[in-house]
Protein backbone atom coordinates (compact mmCIF):
# COMPACT_ATOMS: atom_id res chain seq x y z
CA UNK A 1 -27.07 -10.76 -5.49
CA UNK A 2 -29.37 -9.96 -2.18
CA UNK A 3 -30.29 -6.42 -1.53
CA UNK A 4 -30.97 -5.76 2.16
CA UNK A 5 -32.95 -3.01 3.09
CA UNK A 6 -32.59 -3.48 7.08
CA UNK A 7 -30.17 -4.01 9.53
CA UNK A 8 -31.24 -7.11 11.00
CA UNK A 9 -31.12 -8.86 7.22
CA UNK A 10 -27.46 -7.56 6.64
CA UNK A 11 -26.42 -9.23 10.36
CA UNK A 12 -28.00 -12.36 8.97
CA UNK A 13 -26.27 -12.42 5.64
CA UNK A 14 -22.82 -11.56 7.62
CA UNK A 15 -23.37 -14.70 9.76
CA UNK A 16 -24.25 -17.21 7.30
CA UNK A 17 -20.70 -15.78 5.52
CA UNK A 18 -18.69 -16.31 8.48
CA UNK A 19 -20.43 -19.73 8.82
CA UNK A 20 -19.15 -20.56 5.64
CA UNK A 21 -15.55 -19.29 6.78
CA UNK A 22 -15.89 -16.23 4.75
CA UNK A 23 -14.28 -13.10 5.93
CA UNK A 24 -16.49 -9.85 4.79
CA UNK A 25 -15.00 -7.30 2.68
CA UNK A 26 -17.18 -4.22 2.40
CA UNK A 27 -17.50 -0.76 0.44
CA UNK A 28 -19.54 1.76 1.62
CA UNK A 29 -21.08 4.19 -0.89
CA UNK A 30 -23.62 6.96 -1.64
CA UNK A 31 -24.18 5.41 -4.88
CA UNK A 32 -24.43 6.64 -8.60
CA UNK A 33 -21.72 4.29 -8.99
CA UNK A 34 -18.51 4.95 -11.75
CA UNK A 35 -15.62 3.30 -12.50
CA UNK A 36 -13.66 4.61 -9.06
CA UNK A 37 -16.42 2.79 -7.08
CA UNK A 38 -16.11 -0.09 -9.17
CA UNK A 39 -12.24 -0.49 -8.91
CA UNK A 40 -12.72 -0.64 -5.06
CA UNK A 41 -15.33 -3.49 -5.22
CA UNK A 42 -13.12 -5.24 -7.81
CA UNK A 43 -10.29 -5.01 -4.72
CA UNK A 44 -12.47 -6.17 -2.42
CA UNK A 45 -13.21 -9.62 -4.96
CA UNK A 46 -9.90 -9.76 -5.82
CA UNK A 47 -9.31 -9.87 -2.04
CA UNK A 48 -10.72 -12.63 -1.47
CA UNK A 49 -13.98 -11.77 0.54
CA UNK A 50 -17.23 -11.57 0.29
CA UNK A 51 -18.11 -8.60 -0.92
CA UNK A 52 -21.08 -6.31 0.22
CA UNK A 53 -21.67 -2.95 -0.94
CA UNK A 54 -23.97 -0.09 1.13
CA UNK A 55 -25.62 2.69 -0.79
CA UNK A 56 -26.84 5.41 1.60
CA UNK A 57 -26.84 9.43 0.79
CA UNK A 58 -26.21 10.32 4.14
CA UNK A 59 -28.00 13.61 5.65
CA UNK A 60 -25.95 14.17 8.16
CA UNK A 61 -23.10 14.88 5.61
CA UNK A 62 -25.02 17.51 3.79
CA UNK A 63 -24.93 21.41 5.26
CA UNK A 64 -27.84 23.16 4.54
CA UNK A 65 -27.26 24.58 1.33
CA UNK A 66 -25.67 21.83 -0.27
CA UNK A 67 -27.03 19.31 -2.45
CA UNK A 68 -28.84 16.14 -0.75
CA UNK A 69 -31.98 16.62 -2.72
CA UNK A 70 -30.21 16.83 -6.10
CA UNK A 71 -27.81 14.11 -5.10
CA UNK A 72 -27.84 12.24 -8.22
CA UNK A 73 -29.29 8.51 -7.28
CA UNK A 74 -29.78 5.61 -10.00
CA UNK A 75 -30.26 2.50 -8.29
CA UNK A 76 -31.17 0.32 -10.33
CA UNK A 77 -28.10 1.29 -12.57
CA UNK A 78 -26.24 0.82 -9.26
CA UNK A 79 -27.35 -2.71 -8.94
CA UNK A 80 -26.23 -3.96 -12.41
CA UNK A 81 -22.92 -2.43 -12.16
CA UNK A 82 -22.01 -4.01 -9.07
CA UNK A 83 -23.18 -7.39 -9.55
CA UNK A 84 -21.15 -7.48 -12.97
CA UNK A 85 -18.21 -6.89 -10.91
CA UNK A 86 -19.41 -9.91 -8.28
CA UNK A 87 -20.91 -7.79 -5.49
CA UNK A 88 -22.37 -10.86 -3.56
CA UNK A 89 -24.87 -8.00 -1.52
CA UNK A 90 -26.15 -4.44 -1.59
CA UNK A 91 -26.96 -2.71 1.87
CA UNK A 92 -29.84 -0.01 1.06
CA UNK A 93 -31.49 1.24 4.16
CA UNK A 94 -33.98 4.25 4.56
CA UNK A 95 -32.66 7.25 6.19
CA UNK A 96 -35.32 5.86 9.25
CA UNK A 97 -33.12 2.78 9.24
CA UNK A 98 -30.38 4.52 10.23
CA UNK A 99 -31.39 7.23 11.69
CA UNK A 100 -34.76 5.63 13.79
CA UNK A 101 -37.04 8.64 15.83
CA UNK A 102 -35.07 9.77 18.65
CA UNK A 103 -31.43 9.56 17.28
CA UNK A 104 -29.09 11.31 19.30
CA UNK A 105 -25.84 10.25 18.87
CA UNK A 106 -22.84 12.16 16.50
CA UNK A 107 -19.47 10.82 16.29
CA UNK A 108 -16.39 13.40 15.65
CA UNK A 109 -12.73 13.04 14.92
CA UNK A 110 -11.46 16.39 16.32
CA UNK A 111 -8.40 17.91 14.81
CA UNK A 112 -7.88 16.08 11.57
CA UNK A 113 -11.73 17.14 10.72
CA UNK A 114 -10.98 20.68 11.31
CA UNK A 115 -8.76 21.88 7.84
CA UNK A 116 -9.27 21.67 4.25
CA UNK A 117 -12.96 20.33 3.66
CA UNK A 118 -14.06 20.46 7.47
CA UNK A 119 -13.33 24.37 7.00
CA UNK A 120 -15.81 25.21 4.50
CA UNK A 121 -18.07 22.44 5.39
CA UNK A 122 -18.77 22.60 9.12
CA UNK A 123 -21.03 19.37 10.43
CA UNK A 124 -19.69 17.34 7.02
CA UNK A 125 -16.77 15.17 8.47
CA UNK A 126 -18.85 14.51 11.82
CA UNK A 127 -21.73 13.17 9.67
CA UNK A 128 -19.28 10.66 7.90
CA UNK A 129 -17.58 9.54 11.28
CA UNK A 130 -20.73 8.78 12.40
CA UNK A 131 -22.45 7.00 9.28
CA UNK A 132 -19.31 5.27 9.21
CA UNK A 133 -19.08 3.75 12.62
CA UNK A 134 -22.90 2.96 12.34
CA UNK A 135 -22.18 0.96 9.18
CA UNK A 136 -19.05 -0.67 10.74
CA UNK A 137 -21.24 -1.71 13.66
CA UNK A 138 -23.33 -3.25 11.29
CA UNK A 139 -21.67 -4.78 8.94
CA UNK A 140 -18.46 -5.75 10.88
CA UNK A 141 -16.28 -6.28 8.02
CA UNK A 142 -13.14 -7.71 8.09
CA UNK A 143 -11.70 -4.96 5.28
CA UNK A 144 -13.11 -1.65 4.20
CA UNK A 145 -12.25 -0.10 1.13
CA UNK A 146 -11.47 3.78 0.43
CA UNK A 147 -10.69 5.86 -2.42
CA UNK A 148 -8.45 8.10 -2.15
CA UNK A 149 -9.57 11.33 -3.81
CA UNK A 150 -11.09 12.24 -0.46
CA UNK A 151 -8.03 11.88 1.47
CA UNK A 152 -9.14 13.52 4.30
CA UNK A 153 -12.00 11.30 4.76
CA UNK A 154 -9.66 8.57 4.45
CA UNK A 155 -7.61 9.67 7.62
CA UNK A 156 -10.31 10.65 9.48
CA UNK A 157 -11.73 6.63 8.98
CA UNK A 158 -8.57 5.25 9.68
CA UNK A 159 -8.01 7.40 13.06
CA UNK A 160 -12.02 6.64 13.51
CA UNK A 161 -10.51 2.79 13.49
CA UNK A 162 -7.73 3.43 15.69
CA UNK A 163 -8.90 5.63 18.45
CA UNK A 164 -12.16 3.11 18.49
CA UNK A 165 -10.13 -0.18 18.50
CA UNK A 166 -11.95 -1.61 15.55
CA UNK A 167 -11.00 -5.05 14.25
CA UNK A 168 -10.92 -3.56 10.72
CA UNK A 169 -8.20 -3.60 8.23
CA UNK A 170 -8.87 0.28 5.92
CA UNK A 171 -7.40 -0.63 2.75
CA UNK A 172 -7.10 2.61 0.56
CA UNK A 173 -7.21 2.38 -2.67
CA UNK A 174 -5.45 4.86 -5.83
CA UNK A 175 -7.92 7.51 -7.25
CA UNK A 176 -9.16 6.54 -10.83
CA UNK A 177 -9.18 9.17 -13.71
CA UNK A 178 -10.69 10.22 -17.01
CA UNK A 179 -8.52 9.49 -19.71
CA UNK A 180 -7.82 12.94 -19.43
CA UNK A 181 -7.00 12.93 -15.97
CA UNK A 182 -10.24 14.37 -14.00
CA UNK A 183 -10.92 12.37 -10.85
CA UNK A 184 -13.88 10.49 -11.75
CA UNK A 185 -16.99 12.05 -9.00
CA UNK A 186 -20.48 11.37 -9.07
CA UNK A 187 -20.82 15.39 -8.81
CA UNK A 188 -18.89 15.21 -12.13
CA UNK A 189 -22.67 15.02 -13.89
CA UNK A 190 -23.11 18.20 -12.65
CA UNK A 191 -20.68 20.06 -15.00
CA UNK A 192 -21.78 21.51 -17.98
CA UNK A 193 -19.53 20.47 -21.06
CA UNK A 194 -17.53 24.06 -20.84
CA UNK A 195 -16.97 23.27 -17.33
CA UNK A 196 -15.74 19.99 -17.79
CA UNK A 197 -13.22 20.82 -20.07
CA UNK A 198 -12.03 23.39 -17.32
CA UNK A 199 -12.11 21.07 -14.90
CA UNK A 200 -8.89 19.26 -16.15
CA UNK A 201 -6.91 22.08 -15.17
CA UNK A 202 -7.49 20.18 -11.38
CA UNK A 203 -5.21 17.56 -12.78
CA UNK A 204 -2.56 19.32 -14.67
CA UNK A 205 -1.25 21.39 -11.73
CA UNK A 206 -1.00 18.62 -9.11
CA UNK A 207 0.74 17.08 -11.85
CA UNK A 208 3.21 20.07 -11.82
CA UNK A 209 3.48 20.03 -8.46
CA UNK A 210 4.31 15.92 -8.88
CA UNK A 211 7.50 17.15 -11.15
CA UNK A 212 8.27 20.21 -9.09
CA UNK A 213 8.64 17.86 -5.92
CA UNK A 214 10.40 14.91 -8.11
CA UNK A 215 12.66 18.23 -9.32
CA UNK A 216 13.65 19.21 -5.98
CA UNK A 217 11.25 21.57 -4.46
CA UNK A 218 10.84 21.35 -1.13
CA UNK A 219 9.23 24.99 -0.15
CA UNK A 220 5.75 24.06 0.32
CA UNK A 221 4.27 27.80 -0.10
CA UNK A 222 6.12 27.94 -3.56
CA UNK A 223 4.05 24.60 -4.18
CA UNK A 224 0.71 25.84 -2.89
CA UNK A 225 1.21 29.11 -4.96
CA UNK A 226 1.92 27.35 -8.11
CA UNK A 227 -0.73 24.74 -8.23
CA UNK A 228 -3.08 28.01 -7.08
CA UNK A 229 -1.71 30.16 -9.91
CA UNK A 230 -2.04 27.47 -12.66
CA UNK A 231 -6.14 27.20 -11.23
CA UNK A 232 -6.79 31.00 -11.08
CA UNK A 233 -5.73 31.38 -14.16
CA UNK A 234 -9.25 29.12 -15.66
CA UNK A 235 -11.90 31.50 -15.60
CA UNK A 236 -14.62 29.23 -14.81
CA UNK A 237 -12.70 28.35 -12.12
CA UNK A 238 -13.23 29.42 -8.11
CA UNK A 239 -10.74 28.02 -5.86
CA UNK A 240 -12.52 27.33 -2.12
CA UNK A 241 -8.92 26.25 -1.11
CA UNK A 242 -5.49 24.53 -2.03
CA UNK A 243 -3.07 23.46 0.22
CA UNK A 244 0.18 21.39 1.16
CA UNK A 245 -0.18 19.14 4.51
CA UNK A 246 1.67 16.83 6.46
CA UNK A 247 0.04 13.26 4.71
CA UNK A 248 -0.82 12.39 8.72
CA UNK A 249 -1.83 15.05 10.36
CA UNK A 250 -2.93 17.29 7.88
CA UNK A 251 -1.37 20.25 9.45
CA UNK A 252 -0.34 22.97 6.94
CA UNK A 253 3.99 22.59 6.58
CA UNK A 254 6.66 24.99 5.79
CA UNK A 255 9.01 22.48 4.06
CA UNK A 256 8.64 19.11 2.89
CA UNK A 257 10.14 16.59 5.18
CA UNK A 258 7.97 13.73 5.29
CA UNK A 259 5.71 13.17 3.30
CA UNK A 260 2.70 15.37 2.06
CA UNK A 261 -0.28 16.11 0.01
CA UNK A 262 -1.07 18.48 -1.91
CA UNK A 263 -4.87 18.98 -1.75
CA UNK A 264 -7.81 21.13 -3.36
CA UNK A 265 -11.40 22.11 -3.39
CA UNK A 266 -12.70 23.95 -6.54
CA UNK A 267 -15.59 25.10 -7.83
CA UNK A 268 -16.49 24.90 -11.35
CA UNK A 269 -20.38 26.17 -11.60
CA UNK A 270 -22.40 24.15 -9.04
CA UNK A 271 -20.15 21.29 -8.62
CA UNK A 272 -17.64 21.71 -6.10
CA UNK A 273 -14.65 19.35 -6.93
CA UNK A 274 -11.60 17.65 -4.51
CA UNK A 275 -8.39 16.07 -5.82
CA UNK A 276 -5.31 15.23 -4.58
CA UNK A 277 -1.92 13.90 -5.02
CA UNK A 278 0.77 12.75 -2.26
CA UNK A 279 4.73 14.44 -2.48
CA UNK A 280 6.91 12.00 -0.70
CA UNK A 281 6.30 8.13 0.06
C-alpha cells in the first residue's frame, strides 16, 4: 500500500491506474477508522476499483468550540486496517497541502446546508463542500463512497456533484451498528461507559418510528414527538434536534407522502451524536 502525502504523488498514482485500465474508486475520511469506514472500502474492492482512501481532519469543518484538537487520530492503526481490507493507497496531506498560504476559496450548497446540522453548526457543511470538491479535483475518482449516518452530508455531496457536473458516480452506502444498534462514530470514544449505554436509546426510537410508519402513521409531528419523547425521557440525554424531512430536500413535512427521514442530533456528555433512518422507499 503507498501513502501519499501530496497532491502531485496522488495525480501520479491515479494515472498509472488509469494506464492500467483501472477505474478509481475512492473514500474520503477523517480517519480513526471502525468498522462503518471499513464496510465502505470493502464496497469500493468489491466494486471493482482501485481503491484509495484520504485521511484529512478538516478545519474548515470544525466551529470554534468544537473539537479539532481532540479529534481522535491513530494513523498508524488507520493504515493496518485499511490495507487488510485491500486499500491499494492512503491520501494523507498536511492541512498546508490543502489549504497552501493565501487560500481563499469556500464552496457552499445553499438550502439543503441550512436545516438540521447546518443549524447548530454554522460554517460546518460549507467546510465539507469545499474539502470535498478539493479532494474530487484531486483524486478524480470514478466512484465515491458515503455512509449514510450523515445523511445530510450525503445530499449535500450528491447536489455538490450535480450542480458541478462531476463525472462521479456517489454510491451511498447503509449505516453499520453495534450489536446493540448504536451507529458506530469515531466520536463514540468519547462516551463514558454510562453514556454509552444511554446512547442506545438513539436507536430504539427511530426503530419505533420504523414500525409506527410500517403501522400506518403518516402524521409526521406525531413521529417527531415520539422519537423526541422516547429521548427526553434518558437523563443523560440532551436533544440539539429531531426531525422528519422530505429524504430530498430536507424540508421539514406535515405528512408523509414521499419518502422521508427521520433524523437527530444528541448530546450525551461531550459527544454530540447523529443517526438516522429513512420512512418510505
Amino acid at each position: 500500500m503507498e501513502i501519499l502525502r501530496t497532491i502531485d504523488s496522488v495525480r501520479q498514482w491515479v494515472r498509472a491506474q488509469r494506464a492500467a485500465g483501472r477505474p478509481i474508486h475512492f473514500v474520503p475520511t477523517m480517519g480513526y477508522f471502525h468498522e462503518g469506514h471499513l464496510s465502505l472500502m470493502r464496497r469500493a474492492r468489491a466494486d471493482g476499483g482501485a481503491v484509495i482512501v484520504s485521511i484529512f481532519v478538516n478545519p474548515l469543518q470544525f466551529g470554534p468550540r468544537e473539537d479539532l484538537e481532540r479529534y481522535p487520530r491513530d494513523f498508524e492503526r488507520d493504515r493496518q486496517m485499511a490495507e487488510s481490507v485491500g486499500v491499494e493507497a492512503i491520501f494523507y496531506p498536511e492541512v498546508a497541502e490543502m489549504y497552501p498560504a493565501g487560500y481563499q476559496t469556500e464552496v457552499r450548497v445553499k438550502e439543503l446546508s441550512k436545516p438540521l446540522c447546518g443549524r447548530s453548526r454554522p460554517g460546518h457543511f460549507e467546510g465539507v463542500a469545499t474539502v470535498v470538491l478539493k479532494l474530487f479535483n484531486i483524486v478524480a475518482p470514478d466512484r465515491a463512497y458515503f455512509g449514510m449516518k450523515d445523511y445530510q452530508q450525503l445530499r449535500i455531496i450528491q447536489q455538490l456533484v450535480r450542480d458541478m457536473n462531476l463525472s462521479i458516480e456517489i454510491v451511498p452506502c447503509p449505516i453499520v451498528r453495534e450489536a446493540d444498534g448504536l451507529a458506530m462514530s469515531s466520536r463514540n470514544v468519547y462516551l463514558t461507559p454510562e453514556e454509552r449505554t444511554a446512547a442506545t436509546v438513539l436507536y430504539r426510537s427511530l426503530q419505533w418510528a420504523q414500525a409506527q410508519y410500517a403501522a400506518g402513521e403518516r402524521d409526521a409531528a406525531q413521529l417527531r414527538a415520539g422519537v423526541a419523547r422516547q429521548i427526553a425521557a434518558e437523563p443523560l440525554a440532551r436533544i440539539d434536534y429531531v426531525e422528519v424531512v422530505d429524504a430530498e430536500t430536507l424540508q421539514p413535512i406535515e405528512r408523509i407522502e414521499r419518502p422521508a427521514v427521520a433524523a437527530l442530533a444528541v448530546f450525551f456528555g461531550k459527544a454530540r451524536l447523529i443517526d438516522n433512518c429513512l420512512l418510505g422507499d
